[in-house]
C-alpha atoms as a PDB file:
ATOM      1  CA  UNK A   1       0.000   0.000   0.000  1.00  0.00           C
ATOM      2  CA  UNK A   2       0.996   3.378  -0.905  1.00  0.00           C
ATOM      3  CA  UNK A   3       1.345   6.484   0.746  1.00  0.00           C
ATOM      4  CA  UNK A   4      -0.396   8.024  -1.945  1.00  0.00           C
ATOM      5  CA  UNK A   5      -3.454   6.082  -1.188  1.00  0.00           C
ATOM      6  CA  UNK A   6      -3.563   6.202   2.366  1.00  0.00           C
ATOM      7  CA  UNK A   7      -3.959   9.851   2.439  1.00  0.00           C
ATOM      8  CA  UNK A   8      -6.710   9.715  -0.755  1.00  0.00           C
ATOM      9  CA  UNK A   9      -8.605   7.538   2.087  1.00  0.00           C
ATOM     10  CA  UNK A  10      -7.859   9.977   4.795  1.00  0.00           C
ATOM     11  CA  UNK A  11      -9.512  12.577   2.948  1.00  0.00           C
ATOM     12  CA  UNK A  12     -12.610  10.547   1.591  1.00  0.00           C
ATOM     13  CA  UNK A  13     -13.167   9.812   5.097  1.00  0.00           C
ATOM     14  CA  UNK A  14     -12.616  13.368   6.007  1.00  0.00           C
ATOM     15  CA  UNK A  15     -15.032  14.381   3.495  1.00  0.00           C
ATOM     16  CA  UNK A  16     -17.923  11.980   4.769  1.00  0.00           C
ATOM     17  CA  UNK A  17     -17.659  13.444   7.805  1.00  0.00           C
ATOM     18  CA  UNK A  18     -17.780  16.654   7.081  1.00  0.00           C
ATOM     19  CA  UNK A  19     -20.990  15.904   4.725  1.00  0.00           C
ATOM     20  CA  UNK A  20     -22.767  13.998   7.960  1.00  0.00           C
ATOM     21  CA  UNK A  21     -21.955  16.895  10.102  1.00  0.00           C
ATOM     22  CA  UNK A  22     -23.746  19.168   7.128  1.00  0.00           C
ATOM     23  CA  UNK A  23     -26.889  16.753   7.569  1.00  0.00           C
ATOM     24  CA  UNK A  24     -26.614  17.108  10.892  1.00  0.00           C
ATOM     25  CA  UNK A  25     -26.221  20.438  11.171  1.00  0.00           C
ATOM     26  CA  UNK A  26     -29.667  20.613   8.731  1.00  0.00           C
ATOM     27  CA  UNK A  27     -31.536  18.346  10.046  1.00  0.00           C
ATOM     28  CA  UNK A  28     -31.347  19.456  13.695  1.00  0.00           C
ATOM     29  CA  UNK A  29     -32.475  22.999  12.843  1.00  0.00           C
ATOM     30  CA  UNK A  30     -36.069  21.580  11.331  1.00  0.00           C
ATOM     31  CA  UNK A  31     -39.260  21.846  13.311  1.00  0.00           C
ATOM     32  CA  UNK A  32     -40.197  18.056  12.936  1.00  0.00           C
ATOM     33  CA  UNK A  33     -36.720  16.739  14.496  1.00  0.00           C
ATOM     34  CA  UNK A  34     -36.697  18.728  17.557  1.00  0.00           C
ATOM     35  CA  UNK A  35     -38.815  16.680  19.778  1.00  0.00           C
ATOM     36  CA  UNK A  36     -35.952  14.368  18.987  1.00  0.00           C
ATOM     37  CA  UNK A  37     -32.652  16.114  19.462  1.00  0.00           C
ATOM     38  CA  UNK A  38     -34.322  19.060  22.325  1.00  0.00           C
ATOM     39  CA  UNK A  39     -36.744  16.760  23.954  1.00  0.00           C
ATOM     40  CA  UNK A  40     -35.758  17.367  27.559  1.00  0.00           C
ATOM     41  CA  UNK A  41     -35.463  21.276  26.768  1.00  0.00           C
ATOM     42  CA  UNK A  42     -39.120  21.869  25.385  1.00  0.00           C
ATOM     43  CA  UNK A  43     -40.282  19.510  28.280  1.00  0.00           C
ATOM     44  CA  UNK A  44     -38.611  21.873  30.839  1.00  0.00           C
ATOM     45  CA  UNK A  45     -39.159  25.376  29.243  1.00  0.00           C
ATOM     46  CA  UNK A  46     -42.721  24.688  27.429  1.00  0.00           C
ATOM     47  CA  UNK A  47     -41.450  26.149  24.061  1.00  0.00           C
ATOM     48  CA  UNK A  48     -43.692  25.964  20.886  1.00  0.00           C
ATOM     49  CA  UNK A  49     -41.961  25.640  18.001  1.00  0.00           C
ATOM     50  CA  UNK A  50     -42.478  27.642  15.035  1.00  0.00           C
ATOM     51  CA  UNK A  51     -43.297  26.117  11.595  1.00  0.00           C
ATOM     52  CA  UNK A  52     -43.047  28.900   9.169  1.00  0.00           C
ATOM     53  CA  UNK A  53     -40.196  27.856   6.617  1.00  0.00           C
ATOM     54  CA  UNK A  54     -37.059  29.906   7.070  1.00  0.00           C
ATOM     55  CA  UNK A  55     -34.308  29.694   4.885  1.00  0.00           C
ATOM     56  CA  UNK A  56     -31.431  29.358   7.252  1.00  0.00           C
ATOM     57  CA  UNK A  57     -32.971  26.302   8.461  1.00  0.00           C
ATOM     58  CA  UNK A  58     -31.633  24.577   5.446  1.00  0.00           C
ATOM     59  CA  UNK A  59     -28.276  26.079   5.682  1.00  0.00           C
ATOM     60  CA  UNK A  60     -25.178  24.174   7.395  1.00  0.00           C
ATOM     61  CA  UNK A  61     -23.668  26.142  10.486  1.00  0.00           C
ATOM     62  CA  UNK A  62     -20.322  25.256  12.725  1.00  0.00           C
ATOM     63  CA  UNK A  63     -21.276  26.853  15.100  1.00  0.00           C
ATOM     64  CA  UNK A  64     -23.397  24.784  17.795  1.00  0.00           C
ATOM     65  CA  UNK A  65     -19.488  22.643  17.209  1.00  0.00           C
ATOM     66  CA  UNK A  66     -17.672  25.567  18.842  1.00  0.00           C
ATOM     67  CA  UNK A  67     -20.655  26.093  21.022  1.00  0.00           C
ATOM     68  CA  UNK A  68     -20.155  22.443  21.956  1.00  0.00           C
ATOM     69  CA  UNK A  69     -16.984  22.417  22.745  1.00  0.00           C
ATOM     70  CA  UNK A  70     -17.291  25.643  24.997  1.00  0.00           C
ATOM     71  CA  UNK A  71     -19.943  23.149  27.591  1.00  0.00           C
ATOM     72  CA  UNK A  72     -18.703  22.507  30.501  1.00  0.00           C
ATOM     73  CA  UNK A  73     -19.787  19.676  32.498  1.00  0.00           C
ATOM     74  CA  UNK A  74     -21.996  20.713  34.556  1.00  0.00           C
ATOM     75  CA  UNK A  75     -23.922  22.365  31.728  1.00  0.00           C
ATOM     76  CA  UNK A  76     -24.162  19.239  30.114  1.00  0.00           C
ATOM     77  CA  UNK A  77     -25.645  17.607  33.189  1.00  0.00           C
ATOM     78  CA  UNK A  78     -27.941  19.906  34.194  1.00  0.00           C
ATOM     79  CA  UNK A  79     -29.169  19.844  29.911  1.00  0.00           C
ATOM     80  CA  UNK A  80     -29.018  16.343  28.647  1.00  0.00           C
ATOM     81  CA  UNK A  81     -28.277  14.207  31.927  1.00  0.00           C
ATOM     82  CA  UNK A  82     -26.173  11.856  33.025  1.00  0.00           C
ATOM     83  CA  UNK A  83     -26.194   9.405  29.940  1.00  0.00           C
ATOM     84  CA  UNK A  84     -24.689  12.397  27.927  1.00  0.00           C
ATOM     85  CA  UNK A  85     -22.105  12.927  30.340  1.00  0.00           C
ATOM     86  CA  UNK A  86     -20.585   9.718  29.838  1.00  0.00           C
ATOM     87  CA  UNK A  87     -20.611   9.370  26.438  1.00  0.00           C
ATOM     88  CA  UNK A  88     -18.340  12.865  26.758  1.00  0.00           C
ATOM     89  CA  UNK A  89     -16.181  11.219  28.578  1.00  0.00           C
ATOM     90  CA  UNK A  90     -15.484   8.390  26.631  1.00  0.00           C
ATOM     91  CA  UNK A  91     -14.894  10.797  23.756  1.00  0.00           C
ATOM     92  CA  UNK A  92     -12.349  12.514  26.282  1.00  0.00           C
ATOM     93  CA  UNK A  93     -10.629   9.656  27.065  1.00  0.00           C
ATOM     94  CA  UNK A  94     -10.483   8.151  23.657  1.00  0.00           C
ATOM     95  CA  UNK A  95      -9.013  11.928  22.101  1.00  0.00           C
ATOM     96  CA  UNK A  96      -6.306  11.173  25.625  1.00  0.00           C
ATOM     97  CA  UNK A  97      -4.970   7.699  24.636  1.00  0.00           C
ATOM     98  CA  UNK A  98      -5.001   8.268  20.438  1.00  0.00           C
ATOM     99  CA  UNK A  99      -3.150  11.456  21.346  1.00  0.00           C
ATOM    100  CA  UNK A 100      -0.609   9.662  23.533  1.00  0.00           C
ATOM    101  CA  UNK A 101      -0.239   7.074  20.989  1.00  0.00           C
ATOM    102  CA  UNK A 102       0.001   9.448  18.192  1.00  0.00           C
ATOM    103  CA  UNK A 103       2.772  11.446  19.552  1.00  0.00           C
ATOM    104  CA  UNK A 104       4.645   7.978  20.595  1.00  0.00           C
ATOM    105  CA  UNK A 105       4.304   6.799  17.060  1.00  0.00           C
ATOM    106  CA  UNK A 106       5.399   9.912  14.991  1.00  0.00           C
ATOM    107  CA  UNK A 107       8.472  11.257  17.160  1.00  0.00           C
ATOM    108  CA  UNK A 108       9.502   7.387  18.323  1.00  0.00           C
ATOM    109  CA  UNK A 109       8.576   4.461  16.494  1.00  0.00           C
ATOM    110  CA  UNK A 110       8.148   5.579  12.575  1.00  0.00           C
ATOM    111  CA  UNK A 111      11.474   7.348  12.696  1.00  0.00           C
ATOM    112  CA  UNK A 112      12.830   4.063  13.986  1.00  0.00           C
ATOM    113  CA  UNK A 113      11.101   1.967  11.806  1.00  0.00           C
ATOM    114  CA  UNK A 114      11.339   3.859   8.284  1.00  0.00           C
ATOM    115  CA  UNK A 115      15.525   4.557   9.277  1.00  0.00           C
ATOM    116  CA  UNK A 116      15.771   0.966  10.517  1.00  0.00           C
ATOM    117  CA  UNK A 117      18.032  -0.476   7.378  1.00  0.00           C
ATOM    118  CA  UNK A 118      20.307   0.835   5.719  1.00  0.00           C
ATOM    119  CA  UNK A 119      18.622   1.456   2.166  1.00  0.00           C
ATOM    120  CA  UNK A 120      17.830   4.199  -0.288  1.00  0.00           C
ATOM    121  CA  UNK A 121      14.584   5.908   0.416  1.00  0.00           C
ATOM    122  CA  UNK A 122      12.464   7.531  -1.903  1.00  0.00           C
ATOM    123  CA  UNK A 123      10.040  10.267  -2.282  1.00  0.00           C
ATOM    124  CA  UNK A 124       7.608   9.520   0.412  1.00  0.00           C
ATOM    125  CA  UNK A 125       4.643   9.597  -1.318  1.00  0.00           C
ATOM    126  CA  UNK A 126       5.447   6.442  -3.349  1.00  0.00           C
ATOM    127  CA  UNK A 127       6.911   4.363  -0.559  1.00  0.00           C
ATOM    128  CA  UNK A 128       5.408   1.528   0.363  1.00  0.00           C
ATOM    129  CA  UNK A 129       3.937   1.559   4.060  1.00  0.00           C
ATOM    130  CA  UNK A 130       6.395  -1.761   4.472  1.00  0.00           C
ATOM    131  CA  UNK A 131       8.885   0.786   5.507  1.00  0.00           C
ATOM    132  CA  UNK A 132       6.600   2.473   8.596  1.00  0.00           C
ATOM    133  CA  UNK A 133       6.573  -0.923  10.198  1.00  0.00           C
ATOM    134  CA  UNK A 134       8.269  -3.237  12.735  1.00  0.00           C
ATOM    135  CA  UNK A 135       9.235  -5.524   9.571  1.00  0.00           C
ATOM    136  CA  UNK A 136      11.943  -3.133   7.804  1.00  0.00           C
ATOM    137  CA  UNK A 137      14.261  -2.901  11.350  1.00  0.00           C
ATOM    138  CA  UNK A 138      17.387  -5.339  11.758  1.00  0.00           C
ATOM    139  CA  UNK A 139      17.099  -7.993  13.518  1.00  0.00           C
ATOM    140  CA  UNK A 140      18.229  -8.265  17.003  1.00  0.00           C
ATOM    141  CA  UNK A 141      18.331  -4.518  16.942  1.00  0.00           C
ATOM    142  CA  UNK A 142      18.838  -2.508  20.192  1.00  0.00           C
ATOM    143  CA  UNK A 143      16.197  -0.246  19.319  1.00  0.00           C
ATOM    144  CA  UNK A 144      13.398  -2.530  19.288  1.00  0.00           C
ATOM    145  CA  UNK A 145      13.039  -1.495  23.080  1.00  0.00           C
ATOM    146  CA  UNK A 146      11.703   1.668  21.741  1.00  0.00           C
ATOM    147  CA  UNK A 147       8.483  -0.196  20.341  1.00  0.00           C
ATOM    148  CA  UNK A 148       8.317  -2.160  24.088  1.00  0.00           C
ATOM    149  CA  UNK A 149       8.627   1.124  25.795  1.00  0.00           C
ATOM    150  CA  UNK A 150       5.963   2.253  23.764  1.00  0.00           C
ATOM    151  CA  UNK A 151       3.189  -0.624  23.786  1.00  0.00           C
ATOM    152  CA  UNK A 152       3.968  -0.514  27.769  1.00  0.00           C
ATOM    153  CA  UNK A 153       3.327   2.999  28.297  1.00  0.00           C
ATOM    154  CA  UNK A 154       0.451   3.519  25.742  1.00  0.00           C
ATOM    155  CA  UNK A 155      -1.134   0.350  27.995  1.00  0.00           C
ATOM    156  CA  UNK A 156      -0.199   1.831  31.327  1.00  0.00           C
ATOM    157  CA  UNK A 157      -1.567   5.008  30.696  1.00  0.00           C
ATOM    158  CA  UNK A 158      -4.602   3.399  29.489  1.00  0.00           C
ATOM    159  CA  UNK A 159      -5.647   1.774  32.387  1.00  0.00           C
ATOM    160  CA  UNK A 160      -4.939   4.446  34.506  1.00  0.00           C
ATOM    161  CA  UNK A 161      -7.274   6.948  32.598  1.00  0.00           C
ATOM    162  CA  UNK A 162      -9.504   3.521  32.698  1.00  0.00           C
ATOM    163  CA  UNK A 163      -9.205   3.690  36.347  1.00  0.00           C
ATOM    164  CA  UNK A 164     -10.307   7.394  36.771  1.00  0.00           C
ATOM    165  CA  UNK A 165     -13.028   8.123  34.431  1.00  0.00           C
ATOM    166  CA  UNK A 166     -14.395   5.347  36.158  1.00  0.00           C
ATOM    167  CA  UNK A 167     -14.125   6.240  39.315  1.00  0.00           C
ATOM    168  CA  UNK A 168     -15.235   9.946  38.421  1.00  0.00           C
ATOM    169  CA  UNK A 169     -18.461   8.457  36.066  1.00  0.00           C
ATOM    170  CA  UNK A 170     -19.226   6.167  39.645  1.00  0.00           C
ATOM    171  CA  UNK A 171     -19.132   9.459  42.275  1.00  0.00           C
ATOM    172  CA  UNK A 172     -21.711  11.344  39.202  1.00  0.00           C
ATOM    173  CA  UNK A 173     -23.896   8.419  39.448  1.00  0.00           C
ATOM    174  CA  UNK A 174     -24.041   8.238  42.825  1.00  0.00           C
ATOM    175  CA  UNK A 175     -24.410  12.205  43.085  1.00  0.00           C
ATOM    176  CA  UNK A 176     -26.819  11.707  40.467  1.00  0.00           C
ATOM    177  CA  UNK A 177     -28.905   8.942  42.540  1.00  0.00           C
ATOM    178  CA  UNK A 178     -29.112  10.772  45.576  1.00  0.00           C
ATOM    179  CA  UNK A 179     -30.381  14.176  44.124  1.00  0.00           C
ATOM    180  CA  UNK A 180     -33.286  12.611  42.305  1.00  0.00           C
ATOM    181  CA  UNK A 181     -36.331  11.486  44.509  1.00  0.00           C
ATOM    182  CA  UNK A 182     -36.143   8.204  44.597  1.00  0.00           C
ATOM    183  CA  UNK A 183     -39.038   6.168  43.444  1.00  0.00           C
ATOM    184  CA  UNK A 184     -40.276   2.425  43.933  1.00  0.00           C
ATOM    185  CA  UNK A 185     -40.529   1.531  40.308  1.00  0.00           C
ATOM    186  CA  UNK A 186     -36.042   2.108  41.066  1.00  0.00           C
ATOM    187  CA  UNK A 187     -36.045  -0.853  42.769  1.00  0.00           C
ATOM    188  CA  UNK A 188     -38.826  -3.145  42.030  1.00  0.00           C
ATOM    189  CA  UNK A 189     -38.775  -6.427  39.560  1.00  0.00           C
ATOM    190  CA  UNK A 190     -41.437  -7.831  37.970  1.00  0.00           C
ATOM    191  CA  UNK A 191     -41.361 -11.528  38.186  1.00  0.00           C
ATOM    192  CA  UNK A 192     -43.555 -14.048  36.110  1.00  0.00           C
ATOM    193  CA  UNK A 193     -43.103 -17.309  35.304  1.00  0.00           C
ATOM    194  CA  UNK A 194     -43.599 -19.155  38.278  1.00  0.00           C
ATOM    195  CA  UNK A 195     -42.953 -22.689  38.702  1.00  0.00           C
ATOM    196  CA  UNK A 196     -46.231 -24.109  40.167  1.00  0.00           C
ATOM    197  CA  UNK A 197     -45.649 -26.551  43.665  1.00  0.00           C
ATOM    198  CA  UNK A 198     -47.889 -28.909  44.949  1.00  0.00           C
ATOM    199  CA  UNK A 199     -46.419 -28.605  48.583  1.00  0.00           C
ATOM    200  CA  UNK A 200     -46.036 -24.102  48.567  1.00  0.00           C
ATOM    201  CA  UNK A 201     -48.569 -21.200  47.430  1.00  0.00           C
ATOM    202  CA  UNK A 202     -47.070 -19.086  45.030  1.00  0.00           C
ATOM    203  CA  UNK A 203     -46.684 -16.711  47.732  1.00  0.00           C
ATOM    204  CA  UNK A 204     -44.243 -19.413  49.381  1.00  0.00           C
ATOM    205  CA  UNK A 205     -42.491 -19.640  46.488  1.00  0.00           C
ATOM    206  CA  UNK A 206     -41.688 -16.589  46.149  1.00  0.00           C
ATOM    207  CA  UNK A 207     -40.610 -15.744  49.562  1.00  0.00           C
ATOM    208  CA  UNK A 208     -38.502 -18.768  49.737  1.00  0.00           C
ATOM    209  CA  UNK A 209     -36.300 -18.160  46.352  1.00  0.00           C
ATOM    210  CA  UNK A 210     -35.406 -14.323  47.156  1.00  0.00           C
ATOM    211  CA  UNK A 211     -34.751 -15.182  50.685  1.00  0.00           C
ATOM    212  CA  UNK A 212     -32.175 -17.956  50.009  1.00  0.00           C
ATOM    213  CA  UNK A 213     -30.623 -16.308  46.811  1.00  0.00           C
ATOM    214  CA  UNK A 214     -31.085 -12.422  46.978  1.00  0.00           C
ATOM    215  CA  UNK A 215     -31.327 -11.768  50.677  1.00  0.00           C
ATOM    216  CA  UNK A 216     -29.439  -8.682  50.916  1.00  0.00           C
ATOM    217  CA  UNK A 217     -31.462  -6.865  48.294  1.00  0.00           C
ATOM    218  CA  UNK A 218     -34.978  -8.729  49.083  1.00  0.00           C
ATOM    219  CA  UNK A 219     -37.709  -6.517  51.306  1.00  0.00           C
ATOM    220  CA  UNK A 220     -41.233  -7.407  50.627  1.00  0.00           C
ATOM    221  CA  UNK A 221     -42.755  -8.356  47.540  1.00  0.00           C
ATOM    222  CA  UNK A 222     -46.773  -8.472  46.087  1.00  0.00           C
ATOM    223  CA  UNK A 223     -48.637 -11.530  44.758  1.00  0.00           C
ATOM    224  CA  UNK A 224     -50.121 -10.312  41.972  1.00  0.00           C
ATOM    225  CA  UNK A 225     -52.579 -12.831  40.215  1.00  0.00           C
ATOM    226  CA  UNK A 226     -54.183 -12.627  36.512  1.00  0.00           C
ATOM    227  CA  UNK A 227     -57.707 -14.138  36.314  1.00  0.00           C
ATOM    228  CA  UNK A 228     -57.968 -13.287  32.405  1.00  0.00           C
ATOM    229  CA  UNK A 229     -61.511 -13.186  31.302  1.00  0.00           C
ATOM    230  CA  UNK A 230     -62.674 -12.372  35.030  1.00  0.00           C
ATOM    231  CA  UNK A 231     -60.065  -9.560  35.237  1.00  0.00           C
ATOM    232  CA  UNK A 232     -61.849  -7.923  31.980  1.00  0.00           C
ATOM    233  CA  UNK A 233     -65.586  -8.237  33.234  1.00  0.00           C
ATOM    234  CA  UNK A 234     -64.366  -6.809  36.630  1.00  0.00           C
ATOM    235  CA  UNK A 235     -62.188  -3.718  34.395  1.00  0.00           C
ATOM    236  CA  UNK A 236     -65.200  -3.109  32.380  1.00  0.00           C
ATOM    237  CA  UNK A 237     -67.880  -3.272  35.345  1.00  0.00           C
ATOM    238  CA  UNK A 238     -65.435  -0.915  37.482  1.00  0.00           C
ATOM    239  CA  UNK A 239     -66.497   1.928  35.063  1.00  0.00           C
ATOM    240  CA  UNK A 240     -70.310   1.943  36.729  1.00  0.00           C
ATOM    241  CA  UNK A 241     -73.259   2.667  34.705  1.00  0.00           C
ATOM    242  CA  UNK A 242     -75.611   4.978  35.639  1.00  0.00           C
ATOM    243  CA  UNK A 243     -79.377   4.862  35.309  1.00  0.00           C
ATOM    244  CA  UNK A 244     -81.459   7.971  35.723  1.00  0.00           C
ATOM    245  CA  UNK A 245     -84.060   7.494  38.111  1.00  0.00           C
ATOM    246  CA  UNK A 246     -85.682  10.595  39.013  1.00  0.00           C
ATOM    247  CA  UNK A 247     -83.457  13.127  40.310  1.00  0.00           C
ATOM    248  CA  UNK A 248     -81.556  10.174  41.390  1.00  0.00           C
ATOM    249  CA  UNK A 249     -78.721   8.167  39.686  1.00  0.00           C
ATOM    250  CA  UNK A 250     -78.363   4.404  40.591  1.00  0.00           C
ATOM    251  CA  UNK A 251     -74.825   3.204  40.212  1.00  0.00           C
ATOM    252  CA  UNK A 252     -73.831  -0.248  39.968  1.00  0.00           C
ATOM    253  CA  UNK A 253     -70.923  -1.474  41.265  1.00  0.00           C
ATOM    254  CA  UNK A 254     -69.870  -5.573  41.376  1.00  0.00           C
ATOM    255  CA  UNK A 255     -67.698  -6.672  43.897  1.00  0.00           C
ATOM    256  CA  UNK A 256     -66.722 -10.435  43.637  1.00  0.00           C
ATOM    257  CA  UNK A 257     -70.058 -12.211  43.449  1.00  0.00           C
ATOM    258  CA  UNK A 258     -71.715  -8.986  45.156  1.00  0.00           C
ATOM    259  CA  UNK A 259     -74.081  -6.434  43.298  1.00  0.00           C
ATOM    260  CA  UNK A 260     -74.108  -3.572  45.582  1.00  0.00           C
ATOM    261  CA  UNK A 261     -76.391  -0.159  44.453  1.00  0.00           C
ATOM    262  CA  UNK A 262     -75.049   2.921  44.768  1.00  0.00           C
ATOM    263  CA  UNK A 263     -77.395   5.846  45.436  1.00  0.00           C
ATOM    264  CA  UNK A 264     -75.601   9.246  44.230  1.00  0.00           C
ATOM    265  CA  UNK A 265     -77.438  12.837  44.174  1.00  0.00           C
ATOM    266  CA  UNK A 266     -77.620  14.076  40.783  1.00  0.00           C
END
């Protein structure tokens, strides 16, 4: 492979993603997608949009990029949550460790690798990329330390970001968990399936299993119990009809095998 071609791919991928940041850039600015990309905002600040067609809407614009860069954390929390925190930082820590392993690469191990034998260059543009690799130094050379020095601290530097934007995304999280109101749907399963017992209710079951298996994390839990056609003809009589009687309305209401009238003043 060719110089040459490596940087006509460079730039076609270049150009792709400068035409997806176009569409972006477009398609974010139109009335239809903003429940999609400004959801939380119109929630919070009750905005109506505006559908009258404006020009500039179909016009790309940098700018929300350098407005995007200029966020700071907190901003983004306090906008698009948590989720959208995180996924910054993984962008952060992935520009960190390509960075570090760009900078190792072009001032350490191509210089070392394209110099490794003694041999004629030529132009760079029409070298093969044979030369840029691990392949074209001597053997038993000294300098092939220079590649273990560099795989090891690349690595090592790795886990350590590893290690912090962890422990940073963990203390958000738990920030993040103790400034919301907590509610029980947080920590409550639903369970089905069942295994029937001859010997236990399903209430007995239940107990049994989260008390032998998930103790720690077990409080209380609800038998809940679907009686399928019943269930409907109880739903649908819940919603009482009325008969006018006089200046009276009689409500009926059933309750198990129960008819029980309901007297209520018009």
């Amino acid at each position: 492979m060719k110089v040459g071609a490596l940087l006509t791919s460079a730039g076609i991928n270049i150009g792709l993603c400068i035409l997806f940041l176009s569409f972006y850039s477009i398609l974010r600015k139109q009335p239809q997608n903003v429940k999609v990309y400004f959801g939380r905002r119109i929630v919070e600040q009750h905005k109506r949009l505006r559908g009258a067609f404006i020009l500039e809407r179909f016009v790309p614009s940098p700018s929300w990029i350098v407005r995007s860069l200029q966020c700071t954390e907190d901003e983004i929390l306090s906008t698009a949550g948590l989720d959208a925190v995180v996924f910054n930082r993984v962008l952060v820590f992935s520009i960190h460790i390509f960075s570090l392993a760009a900078i190792l690469c072009l001032f350490g191990v191509l210089p070392l690798n394209y110099f490794g034998q003694d041999m004629r260059h030529e132009r760079i543009p029409s070298t093969s990329l044979e030369t840029f690799t691990i392949g074209n130094m001597k053997e038993k050379s000294i300098w092939l330390w220079v590649h273990c020095i560099a795989l090891y601290t690349i690595s090592g530097v790795a886990c350590f970001l590893l290690y912090m934007e962890y422990k940073r995304i963990a203390r958000l999280r738990l920030l993040h968990l103790v400034r919301t109101m907590s509610k029980h749907s947080h920590f409550t399963v639903l369970v089905r399936g069942i295994p029937k017992s001859t010997h236990e209710s399903f209430n007995s079951v239940v107990e049994s299993f989260f008390t032998t298996y998930h103790a720690p994390s077990y409080l209380s839990h609800q038998v809940v119990y679907k009686v399928g056609k019943l269930q409907k003809i109880v739903v649908s009589n819940i919603s009482s009809s009325y008969v006018i009687c006089g200046l009276y309305q009689l409500s009926i209401l059933f309750c198990g095998n129960v008819m029980l009238p309901l007297e209520i003043p018009d």
